[in-house]
N, C-alpha and C. Protein backbone atom coordinates (compact mmCIF):
# COMPACT_ATOMS: atom_id res chain seq x y z
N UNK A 1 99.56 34.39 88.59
CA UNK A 1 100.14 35.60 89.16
C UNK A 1 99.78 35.75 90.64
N UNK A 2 98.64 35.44 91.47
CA UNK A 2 98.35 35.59 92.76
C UNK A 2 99.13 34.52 93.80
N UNK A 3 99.30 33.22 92.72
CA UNK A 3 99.86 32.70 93.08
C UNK A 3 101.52 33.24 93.48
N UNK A 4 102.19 33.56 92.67
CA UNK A 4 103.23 34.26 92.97
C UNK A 4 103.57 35.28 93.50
N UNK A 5 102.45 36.09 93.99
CA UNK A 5 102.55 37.02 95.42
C UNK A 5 102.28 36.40 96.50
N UNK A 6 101.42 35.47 96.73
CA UNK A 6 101.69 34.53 97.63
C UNK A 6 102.73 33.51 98.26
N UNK A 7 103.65 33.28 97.27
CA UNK A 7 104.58 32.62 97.56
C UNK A 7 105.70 33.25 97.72
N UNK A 8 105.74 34.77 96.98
CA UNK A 8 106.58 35.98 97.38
C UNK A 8 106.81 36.68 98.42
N UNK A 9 105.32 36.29 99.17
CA UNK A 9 104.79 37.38 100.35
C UNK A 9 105.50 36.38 101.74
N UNK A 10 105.94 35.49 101.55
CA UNK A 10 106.11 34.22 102.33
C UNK A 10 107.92 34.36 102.59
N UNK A 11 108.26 35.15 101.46
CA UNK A 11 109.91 34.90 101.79
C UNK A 11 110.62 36.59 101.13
N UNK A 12 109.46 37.15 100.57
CA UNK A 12 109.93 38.79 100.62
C UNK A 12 109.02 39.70 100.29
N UNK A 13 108.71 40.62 101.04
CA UNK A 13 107.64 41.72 101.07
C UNK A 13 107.95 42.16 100.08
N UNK A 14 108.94 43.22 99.98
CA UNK A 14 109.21 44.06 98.53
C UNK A 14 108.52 43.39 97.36
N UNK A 15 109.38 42.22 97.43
CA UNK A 15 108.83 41.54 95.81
C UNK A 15 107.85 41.11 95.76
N UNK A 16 106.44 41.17 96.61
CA UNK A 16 105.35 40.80 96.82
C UNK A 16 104.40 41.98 96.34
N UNK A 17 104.61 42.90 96.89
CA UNK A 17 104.31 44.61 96.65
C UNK A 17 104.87 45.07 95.41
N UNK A 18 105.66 44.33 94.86
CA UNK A 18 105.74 44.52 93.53
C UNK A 18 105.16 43.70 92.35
N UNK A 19 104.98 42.74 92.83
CA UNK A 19 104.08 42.04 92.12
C UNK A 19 102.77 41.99 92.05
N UNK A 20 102.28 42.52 93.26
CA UNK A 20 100.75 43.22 93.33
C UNK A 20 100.50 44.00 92.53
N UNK A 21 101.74 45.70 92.42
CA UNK A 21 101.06 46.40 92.07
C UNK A 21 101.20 46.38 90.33
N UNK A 22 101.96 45.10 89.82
CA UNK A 22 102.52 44.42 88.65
C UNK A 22 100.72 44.20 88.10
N UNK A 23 100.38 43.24 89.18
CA UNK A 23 98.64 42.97 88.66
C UNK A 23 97.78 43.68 88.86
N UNK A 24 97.35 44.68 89.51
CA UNK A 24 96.66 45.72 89.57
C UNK A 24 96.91 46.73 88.71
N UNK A 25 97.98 46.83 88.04
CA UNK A 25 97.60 47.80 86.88
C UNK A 25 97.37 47.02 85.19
N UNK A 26 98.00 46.51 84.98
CA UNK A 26 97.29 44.70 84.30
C UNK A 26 95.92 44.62 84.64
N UNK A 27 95.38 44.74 86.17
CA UNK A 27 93.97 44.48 85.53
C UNK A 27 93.10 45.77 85.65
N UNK A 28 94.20 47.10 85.89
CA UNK A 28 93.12 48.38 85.09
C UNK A 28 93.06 48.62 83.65
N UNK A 29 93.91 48.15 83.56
CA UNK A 29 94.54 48.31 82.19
C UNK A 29 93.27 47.11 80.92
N UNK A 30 93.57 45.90 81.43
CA UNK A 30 91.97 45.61 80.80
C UNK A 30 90.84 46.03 80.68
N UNK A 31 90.89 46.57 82.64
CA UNK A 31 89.29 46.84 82.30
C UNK A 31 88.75 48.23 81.52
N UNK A 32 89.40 49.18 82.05
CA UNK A 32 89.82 50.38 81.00
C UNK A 32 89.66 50.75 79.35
N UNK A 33 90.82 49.15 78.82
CA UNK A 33 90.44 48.92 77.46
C UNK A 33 89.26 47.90 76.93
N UNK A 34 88.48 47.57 78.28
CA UNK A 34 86.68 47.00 78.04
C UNK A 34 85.90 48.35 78.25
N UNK A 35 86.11 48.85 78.92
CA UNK A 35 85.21 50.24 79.13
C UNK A 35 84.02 50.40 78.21
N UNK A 36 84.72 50.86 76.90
CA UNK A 36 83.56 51.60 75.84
C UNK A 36 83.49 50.22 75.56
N UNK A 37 83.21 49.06 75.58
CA UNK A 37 82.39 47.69 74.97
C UNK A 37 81.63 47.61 76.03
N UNK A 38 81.75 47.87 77.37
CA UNK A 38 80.55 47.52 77.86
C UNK A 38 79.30 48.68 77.80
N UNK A 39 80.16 50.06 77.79
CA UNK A 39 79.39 51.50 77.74
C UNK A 39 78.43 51.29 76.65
N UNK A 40 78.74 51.04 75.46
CA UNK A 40 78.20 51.57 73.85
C UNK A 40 77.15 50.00 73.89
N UNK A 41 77.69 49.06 74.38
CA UNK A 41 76.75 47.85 74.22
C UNK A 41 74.98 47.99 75.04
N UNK A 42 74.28 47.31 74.10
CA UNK A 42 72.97 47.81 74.52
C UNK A 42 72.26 47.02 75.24
């Protein structure tokens, strides 16, 4: 995927900025649903 904002960012902004914000919520979205495994873990 970084790969493909990179190669997006090279021949169109829009679709670059959309594909960013494509992986940035993808990776809140993991970490979010790790949250309480790392919270509750001892």
């Amino acid at each position: 995927m970084p790969l493909a904002v990179y190669l997006a960012l090279e021949t169109d902004l829009q679709a670059a900025i959309v594909l960013s914000l494509i992986l940035l919520v993808v990776s809140v979205a993991i970490l979010a649903s790790l949250r309480d495994r790392w919270i509750t873990s001892p």
